[in-house]
N, C-alpha and C. Protein backbone atom coordinates (compact mmCIF):
# COMPACT_ATOMS: atom_id res chain seq x y z
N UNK A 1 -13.82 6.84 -20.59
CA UNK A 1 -14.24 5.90 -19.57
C UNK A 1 -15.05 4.79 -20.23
N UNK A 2 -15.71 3.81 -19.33
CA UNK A 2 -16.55 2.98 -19.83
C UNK A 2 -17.25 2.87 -19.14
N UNK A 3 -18.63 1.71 -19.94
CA UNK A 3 -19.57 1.30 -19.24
C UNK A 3 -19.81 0.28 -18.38
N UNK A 4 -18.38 -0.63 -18.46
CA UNK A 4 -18.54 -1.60 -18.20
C UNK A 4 -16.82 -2.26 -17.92
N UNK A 5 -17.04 -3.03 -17.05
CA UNK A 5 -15.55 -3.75 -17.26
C UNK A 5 -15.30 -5.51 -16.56
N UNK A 6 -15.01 -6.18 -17.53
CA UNK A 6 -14.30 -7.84 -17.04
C UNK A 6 -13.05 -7.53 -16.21
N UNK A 7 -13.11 -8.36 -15.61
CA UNK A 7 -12.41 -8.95 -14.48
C UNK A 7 -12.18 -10.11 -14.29
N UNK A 8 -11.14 -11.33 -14.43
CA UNK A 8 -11.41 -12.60 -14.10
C UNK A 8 -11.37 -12.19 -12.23
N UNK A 9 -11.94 -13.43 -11.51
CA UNK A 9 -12.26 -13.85 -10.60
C UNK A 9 -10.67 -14.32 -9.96
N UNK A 10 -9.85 -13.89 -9.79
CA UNK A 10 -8.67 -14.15 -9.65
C UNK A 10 -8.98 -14.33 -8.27
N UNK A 11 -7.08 -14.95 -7.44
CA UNK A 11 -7.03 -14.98 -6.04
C UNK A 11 -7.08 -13.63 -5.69
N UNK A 12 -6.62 -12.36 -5.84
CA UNK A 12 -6.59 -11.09 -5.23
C UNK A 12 -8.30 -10.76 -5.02
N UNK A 13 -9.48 -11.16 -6.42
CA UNK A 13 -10.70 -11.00 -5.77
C UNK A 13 -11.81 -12.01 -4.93
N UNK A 14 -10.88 -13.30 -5.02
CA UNK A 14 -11.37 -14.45 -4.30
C UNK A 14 -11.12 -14.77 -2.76
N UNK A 15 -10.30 -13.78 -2.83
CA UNK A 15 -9.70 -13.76 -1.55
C UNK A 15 -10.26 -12.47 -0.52
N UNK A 16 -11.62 -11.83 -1.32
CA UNK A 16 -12.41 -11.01 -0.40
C UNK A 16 -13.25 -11.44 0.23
N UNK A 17 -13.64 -12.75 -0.37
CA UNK A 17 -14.96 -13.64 0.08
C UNK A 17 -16.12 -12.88 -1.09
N UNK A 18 -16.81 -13.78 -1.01
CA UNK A 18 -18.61 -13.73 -1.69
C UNK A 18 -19.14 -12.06 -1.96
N UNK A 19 -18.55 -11.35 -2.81
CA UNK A 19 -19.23 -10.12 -3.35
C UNK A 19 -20.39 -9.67 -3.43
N UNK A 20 -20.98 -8.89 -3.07
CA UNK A 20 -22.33 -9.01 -3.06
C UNK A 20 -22.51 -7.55 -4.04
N UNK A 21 -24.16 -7.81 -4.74
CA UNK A 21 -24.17 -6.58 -5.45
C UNK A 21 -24.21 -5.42 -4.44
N UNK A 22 -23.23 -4.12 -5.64
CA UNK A 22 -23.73 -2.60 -4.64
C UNK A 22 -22.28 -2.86 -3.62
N UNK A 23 -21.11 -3.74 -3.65
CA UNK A 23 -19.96 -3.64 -3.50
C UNK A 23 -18.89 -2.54 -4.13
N UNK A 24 -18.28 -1.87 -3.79
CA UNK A 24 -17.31 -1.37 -4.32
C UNK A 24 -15.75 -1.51 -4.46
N UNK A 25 -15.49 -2.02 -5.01
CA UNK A 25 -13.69 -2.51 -5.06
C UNK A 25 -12.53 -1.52 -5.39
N UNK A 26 -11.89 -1.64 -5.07
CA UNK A 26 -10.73 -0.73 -5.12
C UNK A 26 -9.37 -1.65 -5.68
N UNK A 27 -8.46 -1.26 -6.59
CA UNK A 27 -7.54 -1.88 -7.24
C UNK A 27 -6.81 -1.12 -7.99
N UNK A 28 -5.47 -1.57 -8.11
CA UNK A 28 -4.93 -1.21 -9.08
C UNK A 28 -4.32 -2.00 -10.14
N UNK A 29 -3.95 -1.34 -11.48
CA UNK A 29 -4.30 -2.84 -12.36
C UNK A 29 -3.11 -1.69 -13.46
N UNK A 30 -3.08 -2.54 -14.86
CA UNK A 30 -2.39 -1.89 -16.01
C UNK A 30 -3.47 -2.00 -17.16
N UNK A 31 -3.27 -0.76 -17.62
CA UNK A 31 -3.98 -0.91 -18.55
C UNK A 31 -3.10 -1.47 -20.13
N UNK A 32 -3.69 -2.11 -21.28
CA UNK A 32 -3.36 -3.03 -21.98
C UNK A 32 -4.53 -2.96 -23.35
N UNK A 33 -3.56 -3.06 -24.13
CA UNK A 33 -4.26 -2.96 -25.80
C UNK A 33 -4.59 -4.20 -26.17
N UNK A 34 -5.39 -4.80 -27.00
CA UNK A 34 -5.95 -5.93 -27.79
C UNK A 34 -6.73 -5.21 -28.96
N UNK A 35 -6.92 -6.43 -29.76
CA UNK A 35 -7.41 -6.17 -30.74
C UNK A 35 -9.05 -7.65 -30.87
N UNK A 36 -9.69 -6.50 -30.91
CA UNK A 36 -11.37 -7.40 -31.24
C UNK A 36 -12.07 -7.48 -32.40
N UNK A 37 -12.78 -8.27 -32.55
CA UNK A 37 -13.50 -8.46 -33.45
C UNK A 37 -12.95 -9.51 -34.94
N UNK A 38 -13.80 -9.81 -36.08
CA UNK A 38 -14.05 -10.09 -36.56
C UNK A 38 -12.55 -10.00 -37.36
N UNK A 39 -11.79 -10.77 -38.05
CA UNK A 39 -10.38 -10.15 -38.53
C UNK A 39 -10.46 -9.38 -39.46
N UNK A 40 -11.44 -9.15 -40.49
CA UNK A 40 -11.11 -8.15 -41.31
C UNK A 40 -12.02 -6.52 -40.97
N UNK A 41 -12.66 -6.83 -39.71
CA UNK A 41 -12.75 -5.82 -39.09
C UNK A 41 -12.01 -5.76 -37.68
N UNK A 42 -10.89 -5.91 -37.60
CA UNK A 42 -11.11 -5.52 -36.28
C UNK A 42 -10.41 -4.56 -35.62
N UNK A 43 -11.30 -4.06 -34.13
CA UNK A 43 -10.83 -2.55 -33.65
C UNK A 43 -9.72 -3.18 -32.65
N UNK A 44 -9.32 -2.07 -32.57
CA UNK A 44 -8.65 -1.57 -31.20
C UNK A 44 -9.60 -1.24 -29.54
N UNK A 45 -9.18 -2.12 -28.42
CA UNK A 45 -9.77 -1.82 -27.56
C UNK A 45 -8.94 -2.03 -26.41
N UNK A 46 -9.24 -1.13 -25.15
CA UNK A 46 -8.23 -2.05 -23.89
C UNK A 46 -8.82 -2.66 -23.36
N UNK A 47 -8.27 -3.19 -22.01
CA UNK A 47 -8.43 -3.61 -20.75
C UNK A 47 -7.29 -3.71 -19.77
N UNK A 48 -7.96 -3.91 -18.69
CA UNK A 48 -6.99 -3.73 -17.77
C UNK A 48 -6.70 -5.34 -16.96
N UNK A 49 -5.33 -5.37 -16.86
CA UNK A 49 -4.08 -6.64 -16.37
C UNK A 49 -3.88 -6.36 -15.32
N UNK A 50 -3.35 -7.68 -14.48
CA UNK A 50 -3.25 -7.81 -13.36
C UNK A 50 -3.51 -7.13 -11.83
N UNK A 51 -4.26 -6.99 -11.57
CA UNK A 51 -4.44 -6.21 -10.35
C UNK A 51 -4.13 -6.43 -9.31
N UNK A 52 -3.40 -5.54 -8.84
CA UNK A 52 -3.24 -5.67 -7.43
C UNK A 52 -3.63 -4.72 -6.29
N UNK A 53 -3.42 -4.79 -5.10
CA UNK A 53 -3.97 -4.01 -4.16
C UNK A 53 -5.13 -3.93 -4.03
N UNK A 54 -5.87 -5.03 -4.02
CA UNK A 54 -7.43 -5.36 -4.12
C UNK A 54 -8.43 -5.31 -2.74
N UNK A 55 -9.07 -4.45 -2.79
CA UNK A 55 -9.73 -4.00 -1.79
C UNK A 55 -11.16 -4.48 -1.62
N UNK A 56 -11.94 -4.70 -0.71
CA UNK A 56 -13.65 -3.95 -1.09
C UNK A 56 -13.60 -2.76 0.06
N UNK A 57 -14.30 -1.81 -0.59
CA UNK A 57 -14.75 -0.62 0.07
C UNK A 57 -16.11 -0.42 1.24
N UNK A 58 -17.03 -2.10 1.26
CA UNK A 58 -18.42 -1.70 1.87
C UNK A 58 -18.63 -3.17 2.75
N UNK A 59 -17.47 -3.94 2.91
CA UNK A 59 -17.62 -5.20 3.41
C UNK A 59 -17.95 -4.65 4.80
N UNK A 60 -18.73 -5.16 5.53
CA UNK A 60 -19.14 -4.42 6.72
C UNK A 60 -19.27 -5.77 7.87
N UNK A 61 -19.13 -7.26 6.77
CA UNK A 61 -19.23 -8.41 8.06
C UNK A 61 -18.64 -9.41 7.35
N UNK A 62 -17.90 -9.83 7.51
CA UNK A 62 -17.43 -11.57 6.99
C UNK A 62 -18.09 -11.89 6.44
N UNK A 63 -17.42 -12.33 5.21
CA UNK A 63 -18.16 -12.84 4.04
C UNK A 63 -17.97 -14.28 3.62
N UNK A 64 -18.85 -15.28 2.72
CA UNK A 64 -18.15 -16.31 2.38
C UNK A 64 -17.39 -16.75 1.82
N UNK A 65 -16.39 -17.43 2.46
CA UNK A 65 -15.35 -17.96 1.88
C UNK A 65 -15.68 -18.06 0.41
N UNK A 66 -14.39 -17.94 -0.59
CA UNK A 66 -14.22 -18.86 -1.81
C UNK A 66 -13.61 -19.85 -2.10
N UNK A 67 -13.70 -20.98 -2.66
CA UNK A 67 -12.64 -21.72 -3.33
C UNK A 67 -11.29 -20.91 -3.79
N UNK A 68 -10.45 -21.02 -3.25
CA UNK A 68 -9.40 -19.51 -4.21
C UNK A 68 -8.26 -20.95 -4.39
N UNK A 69 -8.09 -21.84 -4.10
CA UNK A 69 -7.18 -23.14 -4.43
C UNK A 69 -7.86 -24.20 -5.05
N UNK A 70 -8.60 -24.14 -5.51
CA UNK A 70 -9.30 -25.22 -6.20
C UNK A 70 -10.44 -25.18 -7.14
N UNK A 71 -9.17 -25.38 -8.03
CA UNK A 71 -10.35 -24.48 -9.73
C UNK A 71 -11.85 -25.48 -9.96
N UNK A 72 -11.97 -26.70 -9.47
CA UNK A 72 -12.96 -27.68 -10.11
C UNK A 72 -14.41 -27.15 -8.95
N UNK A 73 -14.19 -26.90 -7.70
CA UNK A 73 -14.78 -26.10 -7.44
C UNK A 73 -15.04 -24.59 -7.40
N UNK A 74 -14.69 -24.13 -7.81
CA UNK A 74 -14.72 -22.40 -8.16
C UNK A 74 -15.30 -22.75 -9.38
N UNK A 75 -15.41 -23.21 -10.51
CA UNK A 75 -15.88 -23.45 -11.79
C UNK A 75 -17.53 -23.98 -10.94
N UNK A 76 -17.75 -24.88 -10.13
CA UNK A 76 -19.10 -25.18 -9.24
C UNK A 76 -19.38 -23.97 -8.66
N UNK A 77 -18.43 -23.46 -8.35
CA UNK A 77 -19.53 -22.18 -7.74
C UNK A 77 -20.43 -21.55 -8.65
N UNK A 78 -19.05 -21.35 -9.60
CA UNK A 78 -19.42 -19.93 -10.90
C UNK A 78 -20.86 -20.49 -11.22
N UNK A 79 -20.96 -21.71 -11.64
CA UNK A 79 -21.88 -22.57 -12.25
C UNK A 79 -23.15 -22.00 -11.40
N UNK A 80 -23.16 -22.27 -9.86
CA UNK A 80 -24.34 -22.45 -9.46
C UNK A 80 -24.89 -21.34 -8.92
N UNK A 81 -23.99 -20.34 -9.05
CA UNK A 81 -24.35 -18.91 -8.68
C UNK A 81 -25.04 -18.32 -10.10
N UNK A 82 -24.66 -18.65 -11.32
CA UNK A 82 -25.29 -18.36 -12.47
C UNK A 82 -26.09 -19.50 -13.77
N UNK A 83 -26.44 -19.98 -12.32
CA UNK A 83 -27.44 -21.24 -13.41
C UNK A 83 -28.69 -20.84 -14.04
N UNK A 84 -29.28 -19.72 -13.74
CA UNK A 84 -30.50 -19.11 -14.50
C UNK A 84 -29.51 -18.85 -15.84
N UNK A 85 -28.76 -17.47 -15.64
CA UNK A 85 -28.00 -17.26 -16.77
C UNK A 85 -27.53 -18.28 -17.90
N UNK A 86 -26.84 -19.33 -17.43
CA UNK A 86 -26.67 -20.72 -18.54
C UNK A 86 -27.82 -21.37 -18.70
N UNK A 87 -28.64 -21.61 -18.15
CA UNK A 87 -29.69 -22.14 -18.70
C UNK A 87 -30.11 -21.44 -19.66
N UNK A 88 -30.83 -20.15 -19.41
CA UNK A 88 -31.00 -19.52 -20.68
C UNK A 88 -30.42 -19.13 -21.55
N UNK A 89 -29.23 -19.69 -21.65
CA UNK A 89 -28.00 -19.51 -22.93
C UNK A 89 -27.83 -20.40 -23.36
N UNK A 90 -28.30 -22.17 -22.95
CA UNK A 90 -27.87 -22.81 -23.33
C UNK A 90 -26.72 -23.81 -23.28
N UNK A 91 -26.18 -23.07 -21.88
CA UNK A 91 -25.05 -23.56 -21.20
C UNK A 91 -25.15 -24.66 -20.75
N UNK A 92 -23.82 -25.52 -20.28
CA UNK A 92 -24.74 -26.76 -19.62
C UNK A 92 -23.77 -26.13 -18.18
N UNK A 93 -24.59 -26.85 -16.91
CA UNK A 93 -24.88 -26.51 -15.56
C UNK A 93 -24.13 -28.38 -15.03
N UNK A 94 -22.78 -28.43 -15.29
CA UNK A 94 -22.20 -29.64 -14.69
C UNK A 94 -22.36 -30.21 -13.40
N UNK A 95 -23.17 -30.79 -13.29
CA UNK A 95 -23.47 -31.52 -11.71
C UNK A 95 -22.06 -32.00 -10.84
N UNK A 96 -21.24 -32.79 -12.07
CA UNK A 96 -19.72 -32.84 -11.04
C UNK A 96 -19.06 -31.59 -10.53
N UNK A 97 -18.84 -30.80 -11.16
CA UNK A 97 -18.55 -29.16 -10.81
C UNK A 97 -19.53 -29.05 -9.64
N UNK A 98 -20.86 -28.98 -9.62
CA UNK A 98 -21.41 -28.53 -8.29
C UNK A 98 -21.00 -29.44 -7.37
N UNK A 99 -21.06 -30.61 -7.60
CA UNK A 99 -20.65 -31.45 -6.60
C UNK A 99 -19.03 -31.15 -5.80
N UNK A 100 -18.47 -31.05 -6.47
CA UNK A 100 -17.02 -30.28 -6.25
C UNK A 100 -17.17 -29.22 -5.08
N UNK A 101 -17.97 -28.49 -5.55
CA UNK A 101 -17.80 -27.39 -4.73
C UNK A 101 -18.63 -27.36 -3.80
N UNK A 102 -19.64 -27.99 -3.40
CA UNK A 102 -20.54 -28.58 -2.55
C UNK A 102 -19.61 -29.88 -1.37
N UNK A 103 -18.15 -30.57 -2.39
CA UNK A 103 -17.63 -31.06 -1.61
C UNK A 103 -16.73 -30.29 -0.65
N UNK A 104 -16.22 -29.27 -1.11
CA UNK A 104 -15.40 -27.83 -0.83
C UNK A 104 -15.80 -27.52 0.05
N UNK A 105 -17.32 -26.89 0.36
CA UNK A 105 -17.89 -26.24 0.61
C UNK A 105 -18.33 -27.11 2.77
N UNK A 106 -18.03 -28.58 2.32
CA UNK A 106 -18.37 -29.37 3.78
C UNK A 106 -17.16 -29.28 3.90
N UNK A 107 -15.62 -29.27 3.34
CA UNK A 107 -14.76 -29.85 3.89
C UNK A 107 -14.26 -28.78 4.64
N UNK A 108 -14.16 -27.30 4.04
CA UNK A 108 -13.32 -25.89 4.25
C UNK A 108 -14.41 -24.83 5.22
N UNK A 109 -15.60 -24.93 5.03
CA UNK A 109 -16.44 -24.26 5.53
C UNK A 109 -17.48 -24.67 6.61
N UNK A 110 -17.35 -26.17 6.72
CA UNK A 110 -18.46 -27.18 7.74
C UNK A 110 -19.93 -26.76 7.10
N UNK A 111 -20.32 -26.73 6.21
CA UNK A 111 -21.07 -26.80 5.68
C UNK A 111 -21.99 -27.70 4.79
């Protein structure tokens, strides 16, 4: 097993609405070999491809919409939902991207 696992943000999980921590998802997916690391070291590791049958298990009320058609805002979301995180990495925090999705966000949601 593991400790941990990536996931891109695909339409099957964009299309649950706004995740909240302490969610549980349900999916099924393939699992898939790669190779990591450094080239003259590198291991063997998986992950798992395409998922489908994407569930949440604890949604209990309508959630918020996502961008799931429009990558320049979904990249604004990602951004502004984890702007502590890039800041302290060093990331930069694109104001057109928020703006994007802030435009998204009045046109699809009345917001």
């Amino acid at each position: 097993m593991t400790d941990h696992l990536w996931l891109n943000y695909g339409k099957n999980f964009l299309s649950l609405g706004e995740l909240q921590p302490g969610d549980q998802v349900t999916f099924k997916a393939r699992v898939a070999r790669y190779e990591k690391g450094h080239f003259e070291h590198r291991q063997r590791d998986y992950h798992l491809t395409r998922p489908t049958q994407v569930r949440c298990l604890t949604i209990k009320q309508p959630r918020a919409q996502l961008p799931i058609n429009d990558k320049n805002a979904l990249i604004g979301y990602i951004m502004l939902q984890n702007r502590d995180f890039y800041l302290a990495n060093h990331r930069p925090v694109d104001d057109w991207y928020l703006s994007q999705y802030r435009n998204w966000q009045k046109h699809v949601c009345g917001n």
